[in-house]
N, C-alpha and C. Protein backbone atom coordinates (compact mmCIF):
# COMPACT_ATOMS: atom_id res chain seq x y z
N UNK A 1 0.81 -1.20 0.00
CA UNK A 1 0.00 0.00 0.00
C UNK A 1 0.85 1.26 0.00
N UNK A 2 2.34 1.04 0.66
CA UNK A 2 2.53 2.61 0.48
C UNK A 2 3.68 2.86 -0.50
N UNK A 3 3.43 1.48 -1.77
CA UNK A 3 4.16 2.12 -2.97
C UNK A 3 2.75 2.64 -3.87
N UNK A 4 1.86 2.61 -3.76
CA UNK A 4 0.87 2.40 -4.22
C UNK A 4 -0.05 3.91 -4.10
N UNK A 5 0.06 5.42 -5.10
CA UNK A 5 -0.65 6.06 -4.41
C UNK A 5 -1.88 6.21 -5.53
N UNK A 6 -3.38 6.59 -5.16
CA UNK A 6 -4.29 6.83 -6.21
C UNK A 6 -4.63 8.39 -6.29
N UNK A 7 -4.36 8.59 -7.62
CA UNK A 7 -4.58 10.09 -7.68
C UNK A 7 -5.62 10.18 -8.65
N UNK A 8 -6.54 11.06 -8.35
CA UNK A 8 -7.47 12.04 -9.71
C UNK A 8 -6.79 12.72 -10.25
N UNK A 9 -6.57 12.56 -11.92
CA UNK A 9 -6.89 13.43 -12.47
C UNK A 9 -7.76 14.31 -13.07
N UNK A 10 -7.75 15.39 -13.82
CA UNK A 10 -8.85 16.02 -14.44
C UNK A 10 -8.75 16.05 -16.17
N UNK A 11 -7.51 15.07 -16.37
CA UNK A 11 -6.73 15.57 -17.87
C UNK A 11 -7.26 14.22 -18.44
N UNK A 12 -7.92 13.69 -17.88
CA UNK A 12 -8.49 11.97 -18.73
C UNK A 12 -9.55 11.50 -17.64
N UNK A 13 -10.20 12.29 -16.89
CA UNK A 13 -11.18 11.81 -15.91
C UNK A 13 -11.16 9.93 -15.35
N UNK A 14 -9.86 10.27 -15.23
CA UNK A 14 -9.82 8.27 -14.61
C UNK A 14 -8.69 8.78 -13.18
N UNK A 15 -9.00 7.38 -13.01
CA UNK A 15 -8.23 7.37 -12.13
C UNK A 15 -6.78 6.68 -12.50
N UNK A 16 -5.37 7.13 -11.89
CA UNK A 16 -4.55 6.46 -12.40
C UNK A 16 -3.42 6.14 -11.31
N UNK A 17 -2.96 5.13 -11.16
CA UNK A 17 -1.57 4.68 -10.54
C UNK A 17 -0.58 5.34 -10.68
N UNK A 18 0.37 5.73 -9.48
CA UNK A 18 1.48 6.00 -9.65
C UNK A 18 2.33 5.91 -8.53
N UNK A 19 3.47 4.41 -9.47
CA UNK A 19 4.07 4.11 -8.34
C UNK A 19 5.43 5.01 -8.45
N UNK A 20 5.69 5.65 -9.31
CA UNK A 20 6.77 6.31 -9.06
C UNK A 20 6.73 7.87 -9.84
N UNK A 21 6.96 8.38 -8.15
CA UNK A 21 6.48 10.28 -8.51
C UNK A 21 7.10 10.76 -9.41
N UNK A 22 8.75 10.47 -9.64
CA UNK A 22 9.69 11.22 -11.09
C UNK A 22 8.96 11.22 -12.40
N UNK A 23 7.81 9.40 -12.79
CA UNK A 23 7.23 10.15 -14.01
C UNK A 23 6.51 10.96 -13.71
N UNK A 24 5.54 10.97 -13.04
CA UNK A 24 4.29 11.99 -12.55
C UNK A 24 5.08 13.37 -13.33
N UNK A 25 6.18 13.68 -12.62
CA UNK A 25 6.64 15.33 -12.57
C UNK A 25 7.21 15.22 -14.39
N UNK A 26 8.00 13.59 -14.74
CA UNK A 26 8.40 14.03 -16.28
C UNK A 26 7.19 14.25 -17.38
N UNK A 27 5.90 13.09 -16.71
CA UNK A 27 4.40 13.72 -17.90
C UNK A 27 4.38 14.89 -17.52
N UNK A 28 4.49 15.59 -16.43
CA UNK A 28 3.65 16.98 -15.89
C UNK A 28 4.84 17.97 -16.99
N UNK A 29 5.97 17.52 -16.80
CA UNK A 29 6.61 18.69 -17.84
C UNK A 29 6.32 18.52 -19.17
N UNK A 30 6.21 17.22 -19.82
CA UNK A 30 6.12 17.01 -21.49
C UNK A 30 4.55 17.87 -21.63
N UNK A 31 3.65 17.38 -20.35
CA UNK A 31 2.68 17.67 -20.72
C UNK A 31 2.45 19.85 -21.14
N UNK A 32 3.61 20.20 -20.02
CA UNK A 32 3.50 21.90 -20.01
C UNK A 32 4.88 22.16 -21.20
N UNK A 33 5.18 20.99 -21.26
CA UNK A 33 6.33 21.79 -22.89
C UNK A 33 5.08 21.63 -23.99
N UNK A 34 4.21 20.53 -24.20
CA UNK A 34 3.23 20.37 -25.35
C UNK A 34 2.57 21.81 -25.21
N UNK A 35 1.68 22.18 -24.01
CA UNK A 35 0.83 23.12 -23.86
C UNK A 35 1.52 24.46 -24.51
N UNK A 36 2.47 24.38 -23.69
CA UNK A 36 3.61 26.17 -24.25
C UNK A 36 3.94 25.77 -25.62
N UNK A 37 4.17 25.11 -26.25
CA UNK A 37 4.39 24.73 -27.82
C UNK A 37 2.98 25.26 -28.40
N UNK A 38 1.73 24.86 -28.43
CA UNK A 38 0.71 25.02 -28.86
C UNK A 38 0.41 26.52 -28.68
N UNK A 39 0.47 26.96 -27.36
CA UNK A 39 0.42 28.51 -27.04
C UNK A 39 1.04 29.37 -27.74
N UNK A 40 2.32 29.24 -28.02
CA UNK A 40 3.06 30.02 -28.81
C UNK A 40 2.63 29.48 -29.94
N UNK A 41 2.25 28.61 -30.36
CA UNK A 41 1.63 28.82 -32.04
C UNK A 41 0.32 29.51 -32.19
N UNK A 42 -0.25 29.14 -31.47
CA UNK A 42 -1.25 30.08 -31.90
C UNK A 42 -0.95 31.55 -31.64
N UNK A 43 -0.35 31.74 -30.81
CA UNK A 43 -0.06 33.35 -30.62
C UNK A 43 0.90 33.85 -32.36
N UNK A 44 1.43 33.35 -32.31
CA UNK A 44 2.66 33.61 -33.88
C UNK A 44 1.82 33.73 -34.64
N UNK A 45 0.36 32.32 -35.06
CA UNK A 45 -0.48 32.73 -36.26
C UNK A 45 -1.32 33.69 -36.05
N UNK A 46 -1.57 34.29 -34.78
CA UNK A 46 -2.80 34.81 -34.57
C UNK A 46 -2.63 36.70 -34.88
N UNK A 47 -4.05 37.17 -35.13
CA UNK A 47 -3.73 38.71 -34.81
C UNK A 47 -3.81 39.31 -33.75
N UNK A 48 -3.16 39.84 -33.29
CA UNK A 48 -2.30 39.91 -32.02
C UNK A 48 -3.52 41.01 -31.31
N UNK A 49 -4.38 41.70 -31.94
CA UNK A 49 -5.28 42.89 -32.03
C UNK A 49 -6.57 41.96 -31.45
N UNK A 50 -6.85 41.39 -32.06
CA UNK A 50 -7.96 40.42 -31.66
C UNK A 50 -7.62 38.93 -30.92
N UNK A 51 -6.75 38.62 -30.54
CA UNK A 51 -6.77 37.72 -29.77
C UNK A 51 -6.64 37.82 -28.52
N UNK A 52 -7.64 37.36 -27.56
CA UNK A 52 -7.36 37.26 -25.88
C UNK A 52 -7.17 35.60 -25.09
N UNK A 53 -6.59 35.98 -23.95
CA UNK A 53 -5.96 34.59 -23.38
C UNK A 53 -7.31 33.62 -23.39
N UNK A 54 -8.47 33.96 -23.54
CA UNK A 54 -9.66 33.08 -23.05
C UNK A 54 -9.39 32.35 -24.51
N UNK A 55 -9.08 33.29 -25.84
CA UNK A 55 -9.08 32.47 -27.25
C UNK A 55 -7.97 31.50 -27.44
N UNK A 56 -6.79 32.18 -26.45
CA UNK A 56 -5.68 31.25 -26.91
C UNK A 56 -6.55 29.93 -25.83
N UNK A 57 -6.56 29.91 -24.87
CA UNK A 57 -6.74 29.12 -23.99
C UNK A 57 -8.05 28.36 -24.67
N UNK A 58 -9.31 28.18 -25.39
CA UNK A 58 -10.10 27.42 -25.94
C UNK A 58 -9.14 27.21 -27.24
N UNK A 59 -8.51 27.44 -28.11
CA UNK A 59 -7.83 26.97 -29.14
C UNK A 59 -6.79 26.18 -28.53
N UNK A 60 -6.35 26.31 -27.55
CA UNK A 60 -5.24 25.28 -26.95
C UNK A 60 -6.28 23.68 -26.60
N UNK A 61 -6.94 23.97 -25.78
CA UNK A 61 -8.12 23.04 -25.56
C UNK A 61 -8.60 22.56 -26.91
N UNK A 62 -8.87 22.63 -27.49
CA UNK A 62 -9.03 22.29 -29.05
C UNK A 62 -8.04 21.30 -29.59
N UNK A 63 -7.06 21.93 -29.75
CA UNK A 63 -5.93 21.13 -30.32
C UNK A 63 -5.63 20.45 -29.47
N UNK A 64 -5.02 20.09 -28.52
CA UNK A 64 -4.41 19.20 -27.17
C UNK A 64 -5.61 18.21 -26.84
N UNK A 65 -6.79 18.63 -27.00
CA UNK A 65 -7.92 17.39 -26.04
C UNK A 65 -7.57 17.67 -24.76
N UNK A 66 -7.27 18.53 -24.14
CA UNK A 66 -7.52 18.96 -22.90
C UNK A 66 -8.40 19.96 -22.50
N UNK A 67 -9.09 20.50 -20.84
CA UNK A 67 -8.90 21.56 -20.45
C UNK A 67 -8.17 22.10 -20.09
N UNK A 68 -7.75 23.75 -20.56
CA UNK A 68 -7.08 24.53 -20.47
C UNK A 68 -7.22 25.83 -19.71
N UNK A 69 -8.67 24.95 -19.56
CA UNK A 69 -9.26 26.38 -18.09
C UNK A 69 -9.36 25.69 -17.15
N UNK A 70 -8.97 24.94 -16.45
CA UNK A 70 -8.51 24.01 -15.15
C UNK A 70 -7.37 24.61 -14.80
N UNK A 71 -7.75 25.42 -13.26
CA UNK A 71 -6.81 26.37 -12.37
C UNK A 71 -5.21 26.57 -13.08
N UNK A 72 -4.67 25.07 -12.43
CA UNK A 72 -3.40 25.21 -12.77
C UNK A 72 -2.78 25.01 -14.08
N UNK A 73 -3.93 24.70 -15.16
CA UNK A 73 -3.41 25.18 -16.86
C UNK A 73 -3.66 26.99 -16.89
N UNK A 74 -4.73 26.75 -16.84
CA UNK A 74 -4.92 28.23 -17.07
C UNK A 74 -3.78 29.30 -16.51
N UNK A 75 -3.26 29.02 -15.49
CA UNK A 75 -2.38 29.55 -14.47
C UNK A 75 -0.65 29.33 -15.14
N UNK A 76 -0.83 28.73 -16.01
CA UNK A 76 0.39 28.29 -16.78
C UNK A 76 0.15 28.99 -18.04
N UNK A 77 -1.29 28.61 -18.62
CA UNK A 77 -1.33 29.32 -20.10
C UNK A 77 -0.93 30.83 -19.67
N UNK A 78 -1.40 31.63 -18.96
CA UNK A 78 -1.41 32.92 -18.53
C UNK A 78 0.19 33.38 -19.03
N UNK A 79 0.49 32.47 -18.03
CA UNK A 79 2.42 32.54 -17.89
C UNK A 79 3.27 32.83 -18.96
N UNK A 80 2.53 31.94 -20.21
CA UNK A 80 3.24 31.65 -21.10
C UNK A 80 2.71 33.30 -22.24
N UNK A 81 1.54 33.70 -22.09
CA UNK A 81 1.11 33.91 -23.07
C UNK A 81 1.49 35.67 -22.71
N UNK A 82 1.81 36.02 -20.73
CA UNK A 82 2.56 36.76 -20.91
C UNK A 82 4.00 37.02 -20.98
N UNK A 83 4.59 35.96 -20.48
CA UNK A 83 6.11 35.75 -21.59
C UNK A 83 6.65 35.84 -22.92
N UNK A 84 5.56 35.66 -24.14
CA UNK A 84 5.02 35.62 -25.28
C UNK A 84 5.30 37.37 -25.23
N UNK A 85 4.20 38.05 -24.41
CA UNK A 85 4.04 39.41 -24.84
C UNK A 85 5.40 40.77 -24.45
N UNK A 86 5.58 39.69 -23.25
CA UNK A 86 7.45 40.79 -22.75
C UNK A 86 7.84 40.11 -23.83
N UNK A 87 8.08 38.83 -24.56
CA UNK A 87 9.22 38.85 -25.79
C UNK A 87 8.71 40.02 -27.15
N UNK A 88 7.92 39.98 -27.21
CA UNK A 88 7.19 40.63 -28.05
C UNK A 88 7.69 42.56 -28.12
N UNK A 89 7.34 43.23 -27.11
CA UNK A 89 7.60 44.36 -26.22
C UNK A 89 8.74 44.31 -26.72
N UNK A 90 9.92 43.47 -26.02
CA UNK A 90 11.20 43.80 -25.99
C UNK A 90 11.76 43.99 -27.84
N UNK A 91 11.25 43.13 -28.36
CA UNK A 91 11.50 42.76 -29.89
C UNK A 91 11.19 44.10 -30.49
N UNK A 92 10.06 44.67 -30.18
CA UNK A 92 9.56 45.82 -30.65
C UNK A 92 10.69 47.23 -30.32
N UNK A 93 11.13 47.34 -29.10
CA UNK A 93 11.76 48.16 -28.58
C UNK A 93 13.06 47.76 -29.13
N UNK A 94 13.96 46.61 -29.54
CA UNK A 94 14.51 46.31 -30.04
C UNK A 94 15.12 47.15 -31.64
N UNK A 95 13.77 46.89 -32.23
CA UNK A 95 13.81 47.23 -33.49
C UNK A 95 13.70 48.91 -33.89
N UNK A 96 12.66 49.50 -32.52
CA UNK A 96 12.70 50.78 -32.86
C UNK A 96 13.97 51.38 -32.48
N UNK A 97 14.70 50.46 -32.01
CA UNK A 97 16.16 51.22 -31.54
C UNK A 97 17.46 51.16 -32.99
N UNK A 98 16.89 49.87 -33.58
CA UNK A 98 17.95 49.45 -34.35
C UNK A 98 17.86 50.62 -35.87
N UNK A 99 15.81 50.84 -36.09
CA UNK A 99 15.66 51.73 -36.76
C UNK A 99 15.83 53.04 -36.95
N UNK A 100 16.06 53.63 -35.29
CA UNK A 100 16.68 54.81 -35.23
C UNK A 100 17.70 54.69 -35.43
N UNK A 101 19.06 53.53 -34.90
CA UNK A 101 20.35 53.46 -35.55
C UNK A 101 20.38 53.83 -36.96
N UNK A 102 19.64 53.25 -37.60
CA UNK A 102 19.30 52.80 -39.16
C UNK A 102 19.62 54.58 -39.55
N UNK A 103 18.10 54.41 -38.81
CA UNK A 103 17.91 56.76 -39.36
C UNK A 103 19.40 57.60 -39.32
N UNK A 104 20.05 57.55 -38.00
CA UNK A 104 21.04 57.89 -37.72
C UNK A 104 22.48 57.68 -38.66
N UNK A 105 22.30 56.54 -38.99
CA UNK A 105 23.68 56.01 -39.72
C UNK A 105 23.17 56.26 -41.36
N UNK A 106 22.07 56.79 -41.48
CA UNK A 106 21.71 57.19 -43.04
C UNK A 106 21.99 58.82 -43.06
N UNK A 107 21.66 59.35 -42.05
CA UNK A 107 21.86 60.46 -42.04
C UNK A 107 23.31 61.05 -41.81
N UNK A 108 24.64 60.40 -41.12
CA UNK A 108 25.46 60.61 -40.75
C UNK A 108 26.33 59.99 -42.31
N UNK A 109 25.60 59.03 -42.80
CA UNK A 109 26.10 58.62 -44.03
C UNK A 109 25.94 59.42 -45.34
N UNK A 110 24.56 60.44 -45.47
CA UNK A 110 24.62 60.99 -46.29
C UNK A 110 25.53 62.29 -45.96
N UNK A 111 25.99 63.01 -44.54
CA UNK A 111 27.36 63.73 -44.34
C UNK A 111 28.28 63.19 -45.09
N UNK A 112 28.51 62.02 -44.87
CA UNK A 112 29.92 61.25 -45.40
C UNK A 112 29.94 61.32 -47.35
N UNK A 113 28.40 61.71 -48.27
CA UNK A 113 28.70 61.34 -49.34
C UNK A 113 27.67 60.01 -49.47
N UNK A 114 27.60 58.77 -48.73
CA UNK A 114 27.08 57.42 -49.00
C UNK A 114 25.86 57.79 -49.89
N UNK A 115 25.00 58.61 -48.61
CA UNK A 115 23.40 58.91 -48.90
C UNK A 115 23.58 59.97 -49.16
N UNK A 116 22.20 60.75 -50.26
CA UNK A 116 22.55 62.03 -49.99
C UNK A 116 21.51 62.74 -49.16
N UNK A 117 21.97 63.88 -48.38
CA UNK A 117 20.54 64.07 -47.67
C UNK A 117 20.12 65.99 -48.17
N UNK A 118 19.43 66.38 -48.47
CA UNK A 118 18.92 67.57 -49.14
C UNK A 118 19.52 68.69 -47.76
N UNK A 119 19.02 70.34 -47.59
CA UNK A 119 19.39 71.07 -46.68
C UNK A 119 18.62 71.19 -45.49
N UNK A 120 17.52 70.16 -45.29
CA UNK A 120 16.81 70.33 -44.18
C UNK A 120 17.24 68.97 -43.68
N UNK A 121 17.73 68.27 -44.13
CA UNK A 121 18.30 67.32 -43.81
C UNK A 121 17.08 65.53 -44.14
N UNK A 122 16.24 65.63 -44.59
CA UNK A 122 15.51 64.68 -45.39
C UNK A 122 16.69 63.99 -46.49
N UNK A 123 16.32 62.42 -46.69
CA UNK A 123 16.84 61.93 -47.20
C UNK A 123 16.50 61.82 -48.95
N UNK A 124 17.68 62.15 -49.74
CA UNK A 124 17.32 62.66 -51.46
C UNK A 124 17.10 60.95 -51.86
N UNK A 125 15.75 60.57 -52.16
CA UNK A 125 15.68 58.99 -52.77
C UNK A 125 16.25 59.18 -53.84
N UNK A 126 15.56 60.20 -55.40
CA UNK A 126 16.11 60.36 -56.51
C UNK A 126 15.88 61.83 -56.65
N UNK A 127 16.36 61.99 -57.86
CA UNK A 127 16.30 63.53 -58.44
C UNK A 127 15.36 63.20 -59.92
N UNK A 128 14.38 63.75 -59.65
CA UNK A 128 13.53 63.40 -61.33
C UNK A 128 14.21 64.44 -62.30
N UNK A 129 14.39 65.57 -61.67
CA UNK A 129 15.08 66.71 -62.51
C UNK A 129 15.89 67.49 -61.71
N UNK A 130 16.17 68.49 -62.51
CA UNK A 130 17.18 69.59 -61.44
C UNK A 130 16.37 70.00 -60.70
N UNK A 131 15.17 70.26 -60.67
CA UNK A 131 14.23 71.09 -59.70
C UNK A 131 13.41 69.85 -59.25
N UNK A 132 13.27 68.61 -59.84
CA UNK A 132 12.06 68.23 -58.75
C UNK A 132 12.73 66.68 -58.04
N UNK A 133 12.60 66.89 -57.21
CA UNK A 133 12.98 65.32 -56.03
C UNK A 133 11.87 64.77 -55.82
N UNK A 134 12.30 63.32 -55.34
CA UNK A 134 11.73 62.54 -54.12
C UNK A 134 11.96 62.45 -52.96
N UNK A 135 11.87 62.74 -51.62
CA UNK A 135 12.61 62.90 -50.27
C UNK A 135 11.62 62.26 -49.30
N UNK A 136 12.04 61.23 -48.41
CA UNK A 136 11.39 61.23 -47.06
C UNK A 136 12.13 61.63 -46.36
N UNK A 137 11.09 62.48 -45.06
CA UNK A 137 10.84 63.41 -44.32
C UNK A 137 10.04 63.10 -43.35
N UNK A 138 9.98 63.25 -42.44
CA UNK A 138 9.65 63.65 -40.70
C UNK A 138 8.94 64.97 -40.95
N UNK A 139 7.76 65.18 -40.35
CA UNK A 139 6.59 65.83 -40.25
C UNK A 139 5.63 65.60 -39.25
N UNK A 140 5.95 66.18 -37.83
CA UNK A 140 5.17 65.93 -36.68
C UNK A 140 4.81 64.60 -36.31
N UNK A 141 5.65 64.13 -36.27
CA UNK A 141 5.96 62.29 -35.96
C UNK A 141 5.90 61.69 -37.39
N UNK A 142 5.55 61.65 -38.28
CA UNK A 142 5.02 61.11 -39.35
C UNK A 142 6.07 60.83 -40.75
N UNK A 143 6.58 59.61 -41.29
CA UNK A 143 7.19 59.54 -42.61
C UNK A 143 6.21 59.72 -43.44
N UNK A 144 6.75 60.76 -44.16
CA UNK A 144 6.34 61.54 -45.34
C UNK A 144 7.22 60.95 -46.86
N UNK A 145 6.52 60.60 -47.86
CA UNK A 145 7.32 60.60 -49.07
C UNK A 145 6.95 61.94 -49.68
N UNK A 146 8.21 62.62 -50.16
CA UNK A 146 7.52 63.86 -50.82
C UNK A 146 8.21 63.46 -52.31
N UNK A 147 7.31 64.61 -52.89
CA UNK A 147 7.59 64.41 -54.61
C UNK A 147 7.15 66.18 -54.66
N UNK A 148 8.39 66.98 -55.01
CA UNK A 148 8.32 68.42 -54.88
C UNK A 148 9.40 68.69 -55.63
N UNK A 149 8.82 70.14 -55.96
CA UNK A 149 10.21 70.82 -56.55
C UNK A 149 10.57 72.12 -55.56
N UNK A 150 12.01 72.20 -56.04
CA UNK A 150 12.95 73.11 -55.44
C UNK A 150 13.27 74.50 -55.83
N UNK A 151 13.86 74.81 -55.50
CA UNK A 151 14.87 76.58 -55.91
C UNK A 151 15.71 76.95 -55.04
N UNK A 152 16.67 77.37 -55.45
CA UNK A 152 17.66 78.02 -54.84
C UNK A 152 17.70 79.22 -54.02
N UNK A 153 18.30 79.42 -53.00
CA UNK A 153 17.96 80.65 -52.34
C UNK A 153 19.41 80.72 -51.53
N UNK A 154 20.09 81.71 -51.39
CA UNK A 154 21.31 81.65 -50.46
C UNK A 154 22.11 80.36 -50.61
N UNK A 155 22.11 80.11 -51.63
CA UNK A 155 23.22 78.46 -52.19
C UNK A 155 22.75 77.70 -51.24
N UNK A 156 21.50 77.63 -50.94
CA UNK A 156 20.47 76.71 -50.55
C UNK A 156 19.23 76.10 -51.64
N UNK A 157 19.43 74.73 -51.45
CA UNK A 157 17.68 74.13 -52.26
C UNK A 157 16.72 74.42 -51.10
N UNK A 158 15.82 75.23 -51.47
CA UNK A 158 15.03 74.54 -50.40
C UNK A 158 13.18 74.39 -50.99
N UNK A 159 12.52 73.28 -50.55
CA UNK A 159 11.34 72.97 -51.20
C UNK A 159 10.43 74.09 -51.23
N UNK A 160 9.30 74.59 -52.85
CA UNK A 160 8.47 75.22 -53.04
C UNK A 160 6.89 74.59 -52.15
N UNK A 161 5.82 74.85 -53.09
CA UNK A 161 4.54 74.46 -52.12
C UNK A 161 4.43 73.97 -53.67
N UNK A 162 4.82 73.73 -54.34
CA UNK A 162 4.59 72.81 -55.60
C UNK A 162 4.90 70.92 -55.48
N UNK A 163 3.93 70.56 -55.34
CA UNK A 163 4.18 68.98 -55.02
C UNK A 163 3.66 68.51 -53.91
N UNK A 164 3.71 67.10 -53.18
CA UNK A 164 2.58 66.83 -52.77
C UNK A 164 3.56 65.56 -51.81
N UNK A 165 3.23 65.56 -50.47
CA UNK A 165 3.92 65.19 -49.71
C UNK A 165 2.84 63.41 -49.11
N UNK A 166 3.09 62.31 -48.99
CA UNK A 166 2.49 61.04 -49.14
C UNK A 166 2.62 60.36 -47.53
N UNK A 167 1.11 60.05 -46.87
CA UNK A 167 1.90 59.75 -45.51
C UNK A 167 1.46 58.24 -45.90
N UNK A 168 2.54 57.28 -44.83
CA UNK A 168 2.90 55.97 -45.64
C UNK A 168 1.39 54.99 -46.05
N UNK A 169 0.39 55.27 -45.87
CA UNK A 169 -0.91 54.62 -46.17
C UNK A 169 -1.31 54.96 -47.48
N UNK A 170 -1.15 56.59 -47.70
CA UNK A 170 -1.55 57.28 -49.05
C UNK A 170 -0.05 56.66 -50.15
N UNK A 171 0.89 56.30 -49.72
CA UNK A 171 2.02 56.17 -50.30
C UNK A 171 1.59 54.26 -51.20
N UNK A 172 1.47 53.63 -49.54
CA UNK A 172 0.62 52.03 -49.97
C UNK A 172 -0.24 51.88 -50.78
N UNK A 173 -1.43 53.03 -50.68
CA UNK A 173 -2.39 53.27 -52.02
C UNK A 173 -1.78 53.36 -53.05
N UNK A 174 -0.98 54.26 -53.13
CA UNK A 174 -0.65 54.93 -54.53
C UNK A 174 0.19 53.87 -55.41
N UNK A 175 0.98 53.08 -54.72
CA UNK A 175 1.87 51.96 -54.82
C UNK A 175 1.44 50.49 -55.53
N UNK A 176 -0.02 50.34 -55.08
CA UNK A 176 -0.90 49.33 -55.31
C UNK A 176 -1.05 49.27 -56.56
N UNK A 177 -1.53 51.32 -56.88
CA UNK A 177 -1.99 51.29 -58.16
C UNK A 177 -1.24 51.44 -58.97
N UNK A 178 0.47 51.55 -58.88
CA UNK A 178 0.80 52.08 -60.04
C UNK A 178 0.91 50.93 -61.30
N UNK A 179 0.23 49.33 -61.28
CA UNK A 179 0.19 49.25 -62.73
C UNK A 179 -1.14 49.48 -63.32
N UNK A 180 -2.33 50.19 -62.78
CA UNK A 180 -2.85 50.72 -63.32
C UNK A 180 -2.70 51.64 -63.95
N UNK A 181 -1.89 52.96 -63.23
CA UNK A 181 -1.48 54.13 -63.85
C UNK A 181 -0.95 54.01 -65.54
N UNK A 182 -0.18 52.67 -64.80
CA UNK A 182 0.85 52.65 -66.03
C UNK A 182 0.11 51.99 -67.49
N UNK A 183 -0.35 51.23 -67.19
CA UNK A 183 -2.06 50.58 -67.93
C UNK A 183 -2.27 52.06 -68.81
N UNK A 184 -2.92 52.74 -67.78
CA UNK A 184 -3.77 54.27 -68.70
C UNK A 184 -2.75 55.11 -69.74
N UNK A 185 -1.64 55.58 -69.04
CA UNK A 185 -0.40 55.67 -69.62
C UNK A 185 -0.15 55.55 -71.23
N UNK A 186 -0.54 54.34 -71.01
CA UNK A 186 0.01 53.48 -72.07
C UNK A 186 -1.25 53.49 -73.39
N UNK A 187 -2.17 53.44 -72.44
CA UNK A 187 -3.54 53.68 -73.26
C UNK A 187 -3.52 54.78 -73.61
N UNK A 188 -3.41 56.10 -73.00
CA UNK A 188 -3.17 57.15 -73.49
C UNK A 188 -1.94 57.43 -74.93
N UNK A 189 -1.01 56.59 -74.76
CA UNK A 189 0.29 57.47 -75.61
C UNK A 189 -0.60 56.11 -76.88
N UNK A 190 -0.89 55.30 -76.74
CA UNK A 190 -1.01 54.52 -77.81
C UNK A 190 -2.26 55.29 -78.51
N UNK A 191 -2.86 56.46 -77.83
CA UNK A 191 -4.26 56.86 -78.69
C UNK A 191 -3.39 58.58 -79.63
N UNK A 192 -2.50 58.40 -78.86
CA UNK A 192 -1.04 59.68 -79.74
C UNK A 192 -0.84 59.41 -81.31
């Protein structure tokens, strides 16, 4: 009797033997490496906007054949799914750091010659002509693509109110369409 202990579970509603506690604790981990495997997949496929722990936690239950709202899953899914979100956070903060490097070393590069950067300091993408550029630009938090022309003033360029500055959504639009544009274009010079 006292190798012998009977435990309930709740993960197969039986009852089951266990004469030796080390597996108990090695299923209890395979079983919380399976669970955190599943968790983080669905979090990776999911949209991050619309998903909450109650969804990950019934989609985990789903896939596994378990409950996942039984105290001490749930109490684990939680764990995982905010571990998931500090990696997430940090990744983010990560990148906005690496992108300001990015900004920084484009801008310090167009000093050097690499890039070129115009007199307000916006970065020159191309030159369509002597007077008209392409430049992104910073505008009250905001990347701007501009498409403008210039003039000289004090052996300075600096931009007219001629041209039309793109914030990155109007830029995605415009982008979508250009083989339409180019479609009409074409329809046009072929009616020449």
């Amino acid at each position: 009797p006292d190798l012998v202990n009977l435990r309930f579970t709740n993960t197969d509603e039986t009852l089951r033997e266990e004469k030796y506690p080390q597996k108990r604790t090695l299923m209890e981990e395979e079983m919380k490496e399976k669970i955190k495997k599943t968790v983080l997949e669905i979090l990776n496929e999911s949209d991050m906007a619309e998903m909450t722990e109650f969804k990950v936690r019934k989609l985990g239950s789903e896939r596994l054949g378990i409950d996942l709202s039984e105290k001490s899953h749930k109490a684990y899914v939680r764990q995982v799914v905010n571990s998931f979100l500090e990696e997430q956070k940090s990744k983010e903060a990560d990148e906005a750091e690496k992108d300001e490097e990015e900004e920084d070393g484009a801008k310090e590069a167009g000093r050097k010659g690499n890039k070129e950067l115009d007199d307000a300091g916006d970065l020159i993408i191309c030159r369509l002509t002597d007077k008209r550029r392409v430049t992104i630009q910073e505008f009250k938090g905001k990347t701007l693509v501009s498409i403008r022309e210039y003039y000289k003033k004090d052996g300075k360029e600096l931009p007219t109110s001629k041209g039309i500055s793109l914030t990155d959504e109007q830029w995605s639009t415009f982008k979508k369409n250009i083989p339409a544009i180019e479609k009409a274009v074409k329809k046009m010079e072929s009616r020449v």
